[in-house]
N, C-alpha and C. Protein backbone atom coordinates (compact mmCIF):
# COMPACT_ATOMS: atom_id res chain seq x y z
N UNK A 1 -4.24 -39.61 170.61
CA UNK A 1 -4.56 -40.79 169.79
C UNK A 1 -5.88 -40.56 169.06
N UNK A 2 -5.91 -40.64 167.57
CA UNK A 2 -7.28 -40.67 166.94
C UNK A 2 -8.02 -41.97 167.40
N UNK A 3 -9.40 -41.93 166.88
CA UNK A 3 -10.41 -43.11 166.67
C UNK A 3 -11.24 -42.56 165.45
N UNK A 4 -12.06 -43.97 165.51
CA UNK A 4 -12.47 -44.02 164.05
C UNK A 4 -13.79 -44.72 164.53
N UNK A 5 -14.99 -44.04 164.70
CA UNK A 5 -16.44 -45.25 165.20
C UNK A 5 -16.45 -46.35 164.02
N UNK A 6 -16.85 -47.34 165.10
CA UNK A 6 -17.39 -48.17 164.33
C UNK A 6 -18.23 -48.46 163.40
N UNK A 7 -18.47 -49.83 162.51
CA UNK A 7 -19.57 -49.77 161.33
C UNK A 7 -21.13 -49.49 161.89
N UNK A 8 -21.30 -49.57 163.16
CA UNK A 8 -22.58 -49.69 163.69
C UNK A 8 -22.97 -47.99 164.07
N UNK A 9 -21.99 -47.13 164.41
CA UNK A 9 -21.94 -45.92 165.13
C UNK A 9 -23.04 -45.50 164.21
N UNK A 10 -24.17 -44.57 164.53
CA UNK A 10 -25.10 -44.39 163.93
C UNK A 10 -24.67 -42.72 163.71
N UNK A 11 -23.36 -42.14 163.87
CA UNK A 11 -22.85 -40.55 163.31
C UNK A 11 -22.36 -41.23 161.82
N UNK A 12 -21.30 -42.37 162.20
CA UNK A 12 -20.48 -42.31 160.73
C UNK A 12 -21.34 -42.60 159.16
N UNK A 13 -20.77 -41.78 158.57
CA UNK A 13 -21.89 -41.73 157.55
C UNK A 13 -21.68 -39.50 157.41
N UNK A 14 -21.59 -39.03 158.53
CA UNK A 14 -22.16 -37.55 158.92
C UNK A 14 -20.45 -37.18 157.90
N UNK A 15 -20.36 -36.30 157.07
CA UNK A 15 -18.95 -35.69 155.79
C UNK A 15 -18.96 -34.55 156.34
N UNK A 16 -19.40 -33.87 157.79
CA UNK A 16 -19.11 -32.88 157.84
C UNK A 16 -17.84 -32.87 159.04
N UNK A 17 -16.82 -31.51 158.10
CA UNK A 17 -15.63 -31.59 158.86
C UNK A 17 -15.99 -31.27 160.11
N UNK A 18 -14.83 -31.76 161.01
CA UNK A 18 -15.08 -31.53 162.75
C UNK A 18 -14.62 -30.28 162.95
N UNK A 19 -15.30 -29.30 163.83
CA UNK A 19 -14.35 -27.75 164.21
C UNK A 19 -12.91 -27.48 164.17
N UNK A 20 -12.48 -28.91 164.97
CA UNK A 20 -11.37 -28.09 164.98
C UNK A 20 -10.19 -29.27 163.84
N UNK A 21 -10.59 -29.39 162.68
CA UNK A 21 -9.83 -29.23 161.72
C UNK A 21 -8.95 -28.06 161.50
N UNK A 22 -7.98 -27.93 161.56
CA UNK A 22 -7.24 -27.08 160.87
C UNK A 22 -6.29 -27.41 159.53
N UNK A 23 -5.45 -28.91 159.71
CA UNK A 23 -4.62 -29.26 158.33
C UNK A 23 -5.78 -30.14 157.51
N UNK A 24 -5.77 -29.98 156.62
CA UNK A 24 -6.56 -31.42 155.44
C UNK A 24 -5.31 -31.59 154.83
N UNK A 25 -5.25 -33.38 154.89
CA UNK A 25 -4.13 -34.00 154.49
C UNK A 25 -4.17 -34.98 153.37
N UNK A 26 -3.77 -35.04 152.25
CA UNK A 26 -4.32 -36.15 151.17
C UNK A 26 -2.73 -37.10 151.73
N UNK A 27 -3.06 -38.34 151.70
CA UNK A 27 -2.63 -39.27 152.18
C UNK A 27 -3.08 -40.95 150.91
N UNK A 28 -2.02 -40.96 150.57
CA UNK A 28 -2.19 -42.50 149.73
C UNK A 28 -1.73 -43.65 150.54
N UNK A 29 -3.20 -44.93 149.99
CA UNK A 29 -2.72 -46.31 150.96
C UNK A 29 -2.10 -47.30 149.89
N UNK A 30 -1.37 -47.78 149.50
CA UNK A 30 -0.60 -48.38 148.75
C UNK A 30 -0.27 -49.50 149.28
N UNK A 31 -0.44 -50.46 147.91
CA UNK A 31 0.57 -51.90 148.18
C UNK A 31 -0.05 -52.67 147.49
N UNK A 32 0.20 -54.02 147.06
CA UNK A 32 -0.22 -55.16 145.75
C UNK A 32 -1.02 -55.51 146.69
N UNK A 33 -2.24 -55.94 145.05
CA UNK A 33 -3.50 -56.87 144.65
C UNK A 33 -3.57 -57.57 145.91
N UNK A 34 -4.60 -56.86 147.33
CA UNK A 34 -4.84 -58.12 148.68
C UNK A 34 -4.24 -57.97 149.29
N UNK A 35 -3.80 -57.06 149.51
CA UNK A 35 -2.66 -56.62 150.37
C UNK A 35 -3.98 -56.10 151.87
N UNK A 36 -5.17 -55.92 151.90
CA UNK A 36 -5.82 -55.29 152.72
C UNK A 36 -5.89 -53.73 153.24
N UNK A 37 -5.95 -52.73 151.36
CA UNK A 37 -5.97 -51.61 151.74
C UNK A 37 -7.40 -51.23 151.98
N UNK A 38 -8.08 -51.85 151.20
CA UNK A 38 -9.36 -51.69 151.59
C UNK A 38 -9.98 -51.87 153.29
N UNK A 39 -9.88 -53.06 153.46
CA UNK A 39 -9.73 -53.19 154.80
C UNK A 39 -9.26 -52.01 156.19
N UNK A 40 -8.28 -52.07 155.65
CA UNK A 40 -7.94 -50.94 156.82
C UNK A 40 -8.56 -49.17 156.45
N UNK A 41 -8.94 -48.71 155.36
CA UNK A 41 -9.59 -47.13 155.43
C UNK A 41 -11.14 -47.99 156.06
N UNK A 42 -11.31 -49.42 155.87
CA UNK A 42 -13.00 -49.27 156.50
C UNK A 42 -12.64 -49.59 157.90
N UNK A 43 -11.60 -49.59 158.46
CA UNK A 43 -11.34 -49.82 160.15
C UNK A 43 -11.03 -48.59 160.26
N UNK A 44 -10.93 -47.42 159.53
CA UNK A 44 -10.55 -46.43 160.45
C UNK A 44 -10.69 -44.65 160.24
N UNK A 45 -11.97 -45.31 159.23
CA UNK A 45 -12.72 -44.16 158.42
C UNK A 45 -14.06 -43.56 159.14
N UNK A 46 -13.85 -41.98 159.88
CA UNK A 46 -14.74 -41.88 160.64
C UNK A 46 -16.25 -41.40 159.69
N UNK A 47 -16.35 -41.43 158.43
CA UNK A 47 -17.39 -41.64 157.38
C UNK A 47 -17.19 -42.89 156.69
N UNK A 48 -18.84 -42.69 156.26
CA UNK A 48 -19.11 -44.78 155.61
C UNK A 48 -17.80 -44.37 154.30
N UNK A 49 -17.03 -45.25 154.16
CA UNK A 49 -15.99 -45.05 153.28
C UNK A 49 -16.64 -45.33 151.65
N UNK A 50 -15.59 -45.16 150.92
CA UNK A 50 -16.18 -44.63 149.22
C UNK A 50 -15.67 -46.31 148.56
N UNK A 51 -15.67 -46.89 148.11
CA UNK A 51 -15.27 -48.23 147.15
C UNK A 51 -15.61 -48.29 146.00
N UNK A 52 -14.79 -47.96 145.21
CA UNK A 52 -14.82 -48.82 143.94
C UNK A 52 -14.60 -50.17 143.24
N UNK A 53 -15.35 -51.43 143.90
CA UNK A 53 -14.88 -52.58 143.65
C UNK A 53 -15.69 -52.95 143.10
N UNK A 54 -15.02 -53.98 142.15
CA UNK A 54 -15.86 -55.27 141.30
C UNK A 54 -15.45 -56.50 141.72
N UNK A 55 -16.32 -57.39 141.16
CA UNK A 55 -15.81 -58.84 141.72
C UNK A 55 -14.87 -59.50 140.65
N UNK A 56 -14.26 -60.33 140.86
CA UNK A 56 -13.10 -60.65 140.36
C UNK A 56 -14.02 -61.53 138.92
N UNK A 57 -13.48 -61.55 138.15
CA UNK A 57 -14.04 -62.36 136.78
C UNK A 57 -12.75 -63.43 136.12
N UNK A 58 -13.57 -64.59 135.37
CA UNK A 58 -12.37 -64.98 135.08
C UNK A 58 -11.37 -64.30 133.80
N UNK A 59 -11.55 -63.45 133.05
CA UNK A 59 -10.90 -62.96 132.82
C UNK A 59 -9.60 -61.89 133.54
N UNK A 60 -10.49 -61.31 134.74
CA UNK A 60 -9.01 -61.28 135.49
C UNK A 60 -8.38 -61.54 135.87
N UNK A 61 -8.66 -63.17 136.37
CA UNK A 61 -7.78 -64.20 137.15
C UNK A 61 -6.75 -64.10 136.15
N UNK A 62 -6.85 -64.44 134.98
CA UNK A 62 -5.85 -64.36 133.95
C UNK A 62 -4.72 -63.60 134.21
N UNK A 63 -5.15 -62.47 134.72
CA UNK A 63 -3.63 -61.17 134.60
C UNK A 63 -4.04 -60.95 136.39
N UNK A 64 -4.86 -60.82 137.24
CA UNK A 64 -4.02 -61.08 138.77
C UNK A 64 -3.52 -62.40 139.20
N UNK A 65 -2.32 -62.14 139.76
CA UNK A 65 -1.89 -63.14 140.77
C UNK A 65 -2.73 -63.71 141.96
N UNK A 66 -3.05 -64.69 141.69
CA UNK A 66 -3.90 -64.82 143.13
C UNK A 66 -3.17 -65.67 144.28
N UNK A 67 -1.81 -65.79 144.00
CA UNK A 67 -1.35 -67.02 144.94
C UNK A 67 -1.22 -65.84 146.35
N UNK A 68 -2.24 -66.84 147.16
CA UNK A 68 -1.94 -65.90 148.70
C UNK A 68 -3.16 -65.63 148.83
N UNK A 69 -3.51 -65.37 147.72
CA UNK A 69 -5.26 -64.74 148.62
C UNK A 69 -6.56 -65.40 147.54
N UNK A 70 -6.05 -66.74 147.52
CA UNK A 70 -7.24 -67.57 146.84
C UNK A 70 -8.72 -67.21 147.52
N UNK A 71 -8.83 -66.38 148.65
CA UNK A 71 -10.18 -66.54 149.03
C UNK A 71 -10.89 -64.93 148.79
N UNK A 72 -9.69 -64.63 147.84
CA UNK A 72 -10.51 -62.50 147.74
C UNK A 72 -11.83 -62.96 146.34
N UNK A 73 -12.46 -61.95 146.49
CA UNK A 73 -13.49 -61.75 145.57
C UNK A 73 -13.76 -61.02 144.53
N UNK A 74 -13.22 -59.83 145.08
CA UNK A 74 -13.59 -58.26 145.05
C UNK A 74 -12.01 -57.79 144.48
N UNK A 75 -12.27 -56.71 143.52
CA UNK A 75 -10.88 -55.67 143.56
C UNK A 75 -11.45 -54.24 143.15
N UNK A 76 -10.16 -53.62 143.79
CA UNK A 76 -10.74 -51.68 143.83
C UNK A 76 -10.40 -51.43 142.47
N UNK A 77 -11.46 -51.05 141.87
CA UNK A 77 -11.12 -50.60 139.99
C UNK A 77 -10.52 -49.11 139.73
N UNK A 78 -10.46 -48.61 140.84
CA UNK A 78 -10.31 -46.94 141.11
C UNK A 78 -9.97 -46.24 142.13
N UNK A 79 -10.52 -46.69 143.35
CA UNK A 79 -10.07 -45.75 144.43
C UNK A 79 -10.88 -46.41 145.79
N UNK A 80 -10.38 -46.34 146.93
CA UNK A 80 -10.96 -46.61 148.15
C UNK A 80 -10.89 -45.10 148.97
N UNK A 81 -11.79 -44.64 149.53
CA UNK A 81 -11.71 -43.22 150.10
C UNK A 81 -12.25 -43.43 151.50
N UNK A 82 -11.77 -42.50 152.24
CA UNK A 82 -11.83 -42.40 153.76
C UNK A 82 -11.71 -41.27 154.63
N UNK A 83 -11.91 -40.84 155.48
CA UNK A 83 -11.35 -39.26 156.10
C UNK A 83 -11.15 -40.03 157.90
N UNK A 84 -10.55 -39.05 158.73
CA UNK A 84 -10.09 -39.81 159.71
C UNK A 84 -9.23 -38.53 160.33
N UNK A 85 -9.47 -37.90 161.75
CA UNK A 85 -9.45 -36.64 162.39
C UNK A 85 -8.41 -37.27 163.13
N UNK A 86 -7.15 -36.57 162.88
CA UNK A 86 -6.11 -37.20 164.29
C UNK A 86 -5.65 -35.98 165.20
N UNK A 87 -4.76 -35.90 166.32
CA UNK A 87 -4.71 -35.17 167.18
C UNK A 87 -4.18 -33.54 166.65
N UNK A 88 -4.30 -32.55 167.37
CA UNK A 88 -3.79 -31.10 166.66
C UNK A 88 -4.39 -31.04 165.59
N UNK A 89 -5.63 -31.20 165.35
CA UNK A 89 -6.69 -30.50 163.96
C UNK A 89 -6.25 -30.87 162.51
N UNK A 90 -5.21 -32.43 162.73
CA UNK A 90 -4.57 -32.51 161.06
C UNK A 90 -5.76 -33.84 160.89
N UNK A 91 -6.63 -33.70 159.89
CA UNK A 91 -7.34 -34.76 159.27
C UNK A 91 -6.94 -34.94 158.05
N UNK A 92 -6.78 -36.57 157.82
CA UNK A 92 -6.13 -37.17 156.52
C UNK A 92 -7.00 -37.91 155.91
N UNK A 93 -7.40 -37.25 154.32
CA UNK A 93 -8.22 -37.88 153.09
C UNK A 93 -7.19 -39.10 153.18
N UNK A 94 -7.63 -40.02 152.88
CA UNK A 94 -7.44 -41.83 152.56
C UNK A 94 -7.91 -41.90 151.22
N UNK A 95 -6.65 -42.09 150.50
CA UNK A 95 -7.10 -42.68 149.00
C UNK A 95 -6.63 -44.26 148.59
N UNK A 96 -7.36 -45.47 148.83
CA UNK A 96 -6.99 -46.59 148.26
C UNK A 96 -5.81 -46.48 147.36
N UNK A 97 -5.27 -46.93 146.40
CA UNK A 97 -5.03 -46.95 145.25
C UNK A 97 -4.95 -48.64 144.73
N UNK A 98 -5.46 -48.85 143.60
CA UNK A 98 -5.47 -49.93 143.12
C UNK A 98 -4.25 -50.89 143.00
N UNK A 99 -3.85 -51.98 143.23
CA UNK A 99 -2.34 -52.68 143.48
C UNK A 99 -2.27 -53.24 142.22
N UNK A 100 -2.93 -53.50 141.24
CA UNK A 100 -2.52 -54.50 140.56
C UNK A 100 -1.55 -53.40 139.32
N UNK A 101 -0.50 -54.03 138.35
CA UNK A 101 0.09 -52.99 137.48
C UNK A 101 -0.97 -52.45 136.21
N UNK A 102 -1.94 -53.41 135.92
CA UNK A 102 -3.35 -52.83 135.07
C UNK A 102 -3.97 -51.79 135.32
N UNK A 103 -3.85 -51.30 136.28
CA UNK A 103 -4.30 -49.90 137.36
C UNK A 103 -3.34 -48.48 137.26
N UNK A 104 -1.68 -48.66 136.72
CA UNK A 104 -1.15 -47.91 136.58
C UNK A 104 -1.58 -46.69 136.48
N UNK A 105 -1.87 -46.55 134.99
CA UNK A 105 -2.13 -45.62 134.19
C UNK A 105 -3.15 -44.60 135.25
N UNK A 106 -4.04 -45.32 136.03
CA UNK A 106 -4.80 -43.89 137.32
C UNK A 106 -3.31 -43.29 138.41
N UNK A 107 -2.21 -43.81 138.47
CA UNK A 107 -1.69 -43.90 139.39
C UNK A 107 -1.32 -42.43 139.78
N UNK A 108 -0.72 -41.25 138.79
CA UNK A 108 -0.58 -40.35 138.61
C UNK A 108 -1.71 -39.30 139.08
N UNK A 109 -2.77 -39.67 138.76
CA UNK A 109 -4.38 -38.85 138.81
C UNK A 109 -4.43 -39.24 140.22
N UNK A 110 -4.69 -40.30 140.87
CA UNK A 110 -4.80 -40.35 142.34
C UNK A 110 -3.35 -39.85 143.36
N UNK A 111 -2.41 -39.78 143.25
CA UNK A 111 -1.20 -39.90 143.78
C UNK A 111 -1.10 -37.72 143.91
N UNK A 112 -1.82 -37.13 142.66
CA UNK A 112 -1.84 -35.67 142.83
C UNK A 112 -2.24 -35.48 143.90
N UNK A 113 -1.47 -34.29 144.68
CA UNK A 113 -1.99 -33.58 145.64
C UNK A 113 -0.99 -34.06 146.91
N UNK A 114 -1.29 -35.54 146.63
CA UNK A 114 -0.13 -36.33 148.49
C UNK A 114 0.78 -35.84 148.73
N UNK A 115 0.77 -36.03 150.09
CA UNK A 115 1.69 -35.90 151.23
C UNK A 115 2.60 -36.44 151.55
N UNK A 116 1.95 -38.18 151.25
CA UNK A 116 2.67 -39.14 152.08
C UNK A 116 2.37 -40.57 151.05
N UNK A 117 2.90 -41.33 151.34
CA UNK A 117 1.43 -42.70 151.43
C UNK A 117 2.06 -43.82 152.61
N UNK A 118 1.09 -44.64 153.17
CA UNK A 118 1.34 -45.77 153.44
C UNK A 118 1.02 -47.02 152.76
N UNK A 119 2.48 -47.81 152.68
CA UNK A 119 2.47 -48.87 151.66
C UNK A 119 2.42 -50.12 152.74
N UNK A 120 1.11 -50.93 152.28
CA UNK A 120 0.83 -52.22 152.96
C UNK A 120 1.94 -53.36 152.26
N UNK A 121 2.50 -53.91 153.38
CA UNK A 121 2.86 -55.70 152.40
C UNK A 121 2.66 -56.27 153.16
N UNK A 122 2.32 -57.55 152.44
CA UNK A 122 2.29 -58.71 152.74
C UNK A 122 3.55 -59.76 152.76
N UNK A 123 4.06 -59.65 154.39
CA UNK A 123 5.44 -60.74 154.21
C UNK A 123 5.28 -62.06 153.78
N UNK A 124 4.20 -62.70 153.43
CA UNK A 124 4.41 -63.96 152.28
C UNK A 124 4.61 -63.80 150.69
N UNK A 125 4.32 -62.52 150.37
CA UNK A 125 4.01 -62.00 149.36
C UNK A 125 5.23 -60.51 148.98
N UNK A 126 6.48 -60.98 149.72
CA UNK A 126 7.41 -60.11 149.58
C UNK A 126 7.73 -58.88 148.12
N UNK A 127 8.05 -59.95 147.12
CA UNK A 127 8.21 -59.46 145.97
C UNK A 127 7.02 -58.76 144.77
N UNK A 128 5.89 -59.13 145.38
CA UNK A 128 4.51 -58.64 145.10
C UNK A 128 4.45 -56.63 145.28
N UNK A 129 5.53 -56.25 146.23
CA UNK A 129 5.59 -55.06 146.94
C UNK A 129 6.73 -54.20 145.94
N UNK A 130 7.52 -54.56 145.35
CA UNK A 130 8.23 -54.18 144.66
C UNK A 130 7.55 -52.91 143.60
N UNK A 131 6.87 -53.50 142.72
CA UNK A 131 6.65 -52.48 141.93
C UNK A 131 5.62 -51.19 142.56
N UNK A 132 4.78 -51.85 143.39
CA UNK A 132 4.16 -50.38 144.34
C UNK A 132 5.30 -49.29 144.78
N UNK A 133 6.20 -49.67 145.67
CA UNK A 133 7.13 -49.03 146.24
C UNK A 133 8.18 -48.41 145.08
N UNK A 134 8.46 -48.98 143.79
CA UNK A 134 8.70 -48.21 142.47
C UNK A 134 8.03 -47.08 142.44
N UNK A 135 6.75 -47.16 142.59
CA UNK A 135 5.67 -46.35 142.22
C UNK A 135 5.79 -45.10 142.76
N UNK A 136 6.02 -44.84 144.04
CA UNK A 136 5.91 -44.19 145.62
C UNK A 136 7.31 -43.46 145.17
N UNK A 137 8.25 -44.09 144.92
CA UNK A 137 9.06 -43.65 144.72
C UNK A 137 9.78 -42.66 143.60
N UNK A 138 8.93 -43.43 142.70
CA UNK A 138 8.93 -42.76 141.86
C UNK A 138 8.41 -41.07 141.81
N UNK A 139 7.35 -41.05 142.37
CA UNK A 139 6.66 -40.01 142.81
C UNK A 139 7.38 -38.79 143.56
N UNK A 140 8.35 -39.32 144.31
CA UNK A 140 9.00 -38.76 145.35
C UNK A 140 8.22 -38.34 146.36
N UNK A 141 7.23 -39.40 146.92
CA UNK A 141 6.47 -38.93 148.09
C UNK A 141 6.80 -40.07 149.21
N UNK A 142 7.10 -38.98 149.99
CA UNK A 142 7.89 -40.09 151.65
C UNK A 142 6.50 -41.36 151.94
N UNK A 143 7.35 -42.14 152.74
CA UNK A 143 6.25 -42.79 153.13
C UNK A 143 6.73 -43.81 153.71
N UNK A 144 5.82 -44.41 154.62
CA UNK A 144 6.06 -45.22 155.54
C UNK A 144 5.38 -46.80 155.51
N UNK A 145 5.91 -47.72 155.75
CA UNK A 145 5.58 -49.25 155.54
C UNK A 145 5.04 -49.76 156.74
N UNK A 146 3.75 -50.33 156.35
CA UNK A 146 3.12 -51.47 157.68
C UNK A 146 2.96 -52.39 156.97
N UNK A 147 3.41 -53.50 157.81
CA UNK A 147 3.52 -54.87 157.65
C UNK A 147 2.44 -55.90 158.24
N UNK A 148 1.14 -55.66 156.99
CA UNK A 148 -0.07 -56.43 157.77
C UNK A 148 -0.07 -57.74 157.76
N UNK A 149 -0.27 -58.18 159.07
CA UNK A 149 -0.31 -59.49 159.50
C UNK A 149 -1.22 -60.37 159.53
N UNK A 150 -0.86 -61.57 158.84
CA UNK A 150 -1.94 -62.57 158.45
C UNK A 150 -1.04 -63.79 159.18
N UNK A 151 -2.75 -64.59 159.78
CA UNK A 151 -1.80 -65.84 160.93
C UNK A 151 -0.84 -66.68 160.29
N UNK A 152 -0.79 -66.57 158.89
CA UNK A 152 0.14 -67.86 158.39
C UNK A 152 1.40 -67.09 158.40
N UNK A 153 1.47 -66.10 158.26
CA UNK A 153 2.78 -65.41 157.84
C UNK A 153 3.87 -65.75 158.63
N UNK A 154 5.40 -65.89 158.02
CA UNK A 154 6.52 -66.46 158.94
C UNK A 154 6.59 -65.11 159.45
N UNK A 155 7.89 -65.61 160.91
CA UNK A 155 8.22 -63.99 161.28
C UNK A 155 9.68 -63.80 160.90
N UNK A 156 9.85 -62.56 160.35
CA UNK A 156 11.09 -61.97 160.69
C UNK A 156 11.74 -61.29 161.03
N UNK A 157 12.91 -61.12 160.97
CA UNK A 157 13.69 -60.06 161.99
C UNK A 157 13.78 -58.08 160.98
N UNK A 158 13.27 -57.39 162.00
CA UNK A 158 13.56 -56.09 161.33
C UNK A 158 14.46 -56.03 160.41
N UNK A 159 15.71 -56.26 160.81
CA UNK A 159 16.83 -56.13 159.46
C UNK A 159 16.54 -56.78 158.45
N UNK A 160 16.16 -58.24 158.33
CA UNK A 160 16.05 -59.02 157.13
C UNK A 160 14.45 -58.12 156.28
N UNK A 161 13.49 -57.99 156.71
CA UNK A 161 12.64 -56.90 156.14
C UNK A 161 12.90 -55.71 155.41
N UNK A 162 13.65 -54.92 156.38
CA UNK A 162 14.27 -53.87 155.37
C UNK A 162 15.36 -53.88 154.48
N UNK A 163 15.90 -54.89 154.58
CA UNK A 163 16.64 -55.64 153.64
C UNK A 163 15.95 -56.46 152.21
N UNK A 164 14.77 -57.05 152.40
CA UNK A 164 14.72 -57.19 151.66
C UNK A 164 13.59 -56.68 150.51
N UNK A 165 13.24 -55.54 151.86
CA UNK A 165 12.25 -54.22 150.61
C UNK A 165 13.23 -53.37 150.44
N UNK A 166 14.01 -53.08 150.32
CA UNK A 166 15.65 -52.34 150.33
C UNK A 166 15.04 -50.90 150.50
N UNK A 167 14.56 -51.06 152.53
CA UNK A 167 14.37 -49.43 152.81
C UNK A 167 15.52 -48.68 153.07
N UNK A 168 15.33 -47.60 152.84
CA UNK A 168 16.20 -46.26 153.68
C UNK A 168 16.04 -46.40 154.91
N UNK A 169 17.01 -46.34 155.64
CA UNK A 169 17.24 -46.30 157.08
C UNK A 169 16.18 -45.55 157.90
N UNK A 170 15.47 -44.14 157.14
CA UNK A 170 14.75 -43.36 157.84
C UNK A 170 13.71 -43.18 157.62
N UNK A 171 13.33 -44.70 156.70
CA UNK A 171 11.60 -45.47 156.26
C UNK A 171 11.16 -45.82 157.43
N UNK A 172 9.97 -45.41 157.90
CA UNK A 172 9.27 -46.15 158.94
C UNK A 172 8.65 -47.34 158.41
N UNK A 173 9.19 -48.51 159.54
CA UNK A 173 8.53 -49.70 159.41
C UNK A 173 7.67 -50.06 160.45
N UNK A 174 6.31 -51.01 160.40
CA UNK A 174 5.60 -51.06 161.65
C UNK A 174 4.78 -52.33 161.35
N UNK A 175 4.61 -52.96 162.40
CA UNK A 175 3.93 -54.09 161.98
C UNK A 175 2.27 -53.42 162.24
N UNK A 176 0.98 -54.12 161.36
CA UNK A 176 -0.10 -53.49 161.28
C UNK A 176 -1.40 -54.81 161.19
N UNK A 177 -2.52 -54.76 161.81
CA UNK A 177 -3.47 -55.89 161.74
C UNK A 177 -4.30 -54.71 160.86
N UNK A 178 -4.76 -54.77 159.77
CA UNK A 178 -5.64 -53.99 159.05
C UNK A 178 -7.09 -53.67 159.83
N UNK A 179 -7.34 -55.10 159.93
CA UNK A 179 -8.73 -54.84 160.33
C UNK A 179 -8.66 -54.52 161.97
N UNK A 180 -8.01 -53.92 162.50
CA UNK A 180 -8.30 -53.55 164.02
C UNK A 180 -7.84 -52.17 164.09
N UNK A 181 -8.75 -50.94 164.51
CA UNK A 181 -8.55 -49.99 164.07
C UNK A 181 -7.51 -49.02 164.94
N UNK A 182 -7.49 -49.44 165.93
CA UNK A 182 -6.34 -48.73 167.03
C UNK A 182 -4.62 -49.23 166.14
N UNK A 183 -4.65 -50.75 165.67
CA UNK A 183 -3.44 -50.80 164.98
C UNK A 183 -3.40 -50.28 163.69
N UNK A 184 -4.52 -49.78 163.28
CA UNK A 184 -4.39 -49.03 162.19
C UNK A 184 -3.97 -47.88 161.95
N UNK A 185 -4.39 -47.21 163.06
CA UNK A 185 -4.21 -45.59 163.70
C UNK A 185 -2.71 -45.91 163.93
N UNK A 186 -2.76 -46.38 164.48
CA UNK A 186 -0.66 -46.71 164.97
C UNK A 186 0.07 -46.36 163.93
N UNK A 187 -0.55 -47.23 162.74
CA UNK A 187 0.15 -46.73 161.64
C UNK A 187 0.09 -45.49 160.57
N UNK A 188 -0.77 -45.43 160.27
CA UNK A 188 -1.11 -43.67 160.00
C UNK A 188 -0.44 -43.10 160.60
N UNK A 189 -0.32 -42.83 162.00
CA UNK A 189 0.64 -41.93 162.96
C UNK A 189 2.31 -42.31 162.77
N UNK A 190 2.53 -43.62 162.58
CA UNK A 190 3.68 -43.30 162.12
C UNK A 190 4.32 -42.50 160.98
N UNK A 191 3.24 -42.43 159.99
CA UNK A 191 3.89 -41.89 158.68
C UNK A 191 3.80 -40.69 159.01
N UNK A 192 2.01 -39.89 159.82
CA UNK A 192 2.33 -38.83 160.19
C UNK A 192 3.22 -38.27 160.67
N UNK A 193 4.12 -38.61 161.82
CA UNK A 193 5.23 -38.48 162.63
C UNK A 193 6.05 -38.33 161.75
N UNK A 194 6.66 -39.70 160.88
CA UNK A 194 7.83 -39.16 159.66
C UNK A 194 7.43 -37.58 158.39
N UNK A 195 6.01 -37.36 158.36
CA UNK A 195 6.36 -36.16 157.58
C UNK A 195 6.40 -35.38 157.98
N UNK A 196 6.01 -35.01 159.71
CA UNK A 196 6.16 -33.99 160.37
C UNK A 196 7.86 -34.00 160.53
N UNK A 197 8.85 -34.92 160.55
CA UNK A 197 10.64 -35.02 161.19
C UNK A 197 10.69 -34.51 160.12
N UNK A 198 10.10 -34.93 158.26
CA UNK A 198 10.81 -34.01 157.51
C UNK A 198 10.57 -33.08 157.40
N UNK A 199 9.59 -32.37 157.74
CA UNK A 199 9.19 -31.40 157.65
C UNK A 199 10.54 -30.02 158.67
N UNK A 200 10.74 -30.98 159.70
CA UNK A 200 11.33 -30.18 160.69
C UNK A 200 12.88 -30.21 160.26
N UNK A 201 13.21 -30.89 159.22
CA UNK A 201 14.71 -30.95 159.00
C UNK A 201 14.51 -30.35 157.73
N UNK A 202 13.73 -29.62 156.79
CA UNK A 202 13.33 -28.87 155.84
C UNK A 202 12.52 -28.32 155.74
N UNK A 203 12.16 -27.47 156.61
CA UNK A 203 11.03 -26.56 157.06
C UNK A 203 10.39 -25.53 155.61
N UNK A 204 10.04 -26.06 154.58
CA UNK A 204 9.70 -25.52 153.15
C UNK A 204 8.02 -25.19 153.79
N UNK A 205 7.17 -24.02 153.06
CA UNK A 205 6.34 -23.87 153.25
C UNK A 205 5.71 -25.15 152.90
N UNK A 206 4.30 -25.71 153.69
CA UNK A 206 3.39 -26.87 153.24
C UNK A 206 2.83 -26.94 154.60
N UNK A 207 2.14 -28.28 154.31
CA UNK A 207 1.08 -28.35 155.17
C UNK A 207 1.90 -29.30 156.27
N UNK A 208 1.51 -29.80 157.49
CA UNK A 208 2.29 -30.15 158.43
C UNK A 208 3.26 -29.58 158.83
């Protein structure tokens, strides 16, 4: 199991790789405007993480949606960055990526290089997830879904979820609290896990 010190740990902050690195993994966190990608690379980034945010203006209210997260401030104009050492020497770069569709046009420039991504949604905010997961897909980079949980959110049943993000059967789904960093790690490791199975059912030279 990885960890990630806390904001107080007086190492994090230290960019130097750990010995026994052996894989470096570029890894994208994906999902719409508040979704809490930010949030989770700063729960589980063993360096002070990278942000590109501004505060929200009213001219952006204009073109973001804010229904759901009337109380955000802040949005990533570019990139959220992170690094994070998990078991067997594979450490995974964390790249935010911006949710809103005004952000597109970087989507290509950040998305070079990945592995994977993990795509955050928000189950009040179902259809908000749609065009990210276009995105991902578009790309043709695997990837795996956590479902971060906020107290208002209804619950539902696995099937009706992947039903109605219309996953592939062999999408990892996982429920995820952003800000708690052991459930954060949970999820990272799941996606890890799915690119290591494809890896093993198409053993092509690459990393993992």
């Amino acid at each position: 199991m990885a960890s990630a010190p806390s904001s107080t740990d007086p190492h994090r902050g230290d960019v130097h790789l750990p010995d026994s690195a052996r894989e470096l993994v570029k890894i994208l966190v994906a999902g719409p405007f508040g979704v809490g990608k930010t949030t989770l690379i700063d729960s589980v980034s063993e360096i002070r993480p990278l942000h590109t945010e501004e505060h929200l203006s009213e001219a952006s209210a204009a073109v973001d949606d804010l229904d759901g997260v009337r109380d955000k401030t802040t949005t990533t104009v570019a990139i959220d960055f992170g690094r994070i050492s998990m078991a067997g020497g594979v450490v995974l770069y964390l790249f935010g990526t911006p949710g809103q569709e005004r952000f597109r046009s970087l989507w290509a420039d950040i998305a070079y290089g990945a592995l994977g991504a993990l795509v955050l949604v928000d189950t009040r905010r179902i259809n908000d997830s749609f065009d990210v997961l276009g995105l991902v897909e578009e790309t043709g980079l695997p990837y795996a879904v956590a479902l971060n949980t906020f107290p208002d959110a209804r619950t539902y049943t696995e099937a009706r979820l992947r039903q109605a993000l219309d996953l592939e059967p062999g999408t990892p789904m996982v429920a995820c609290d952003a800000r708690d960093t052991n459930s954060s790690v949970d999820a990272l490791l799941a996606l890890v896990q799915h690119l290591i199975d494809r890896k093993d059912a198409d053993p092509t030279p690459g990393a993992l």
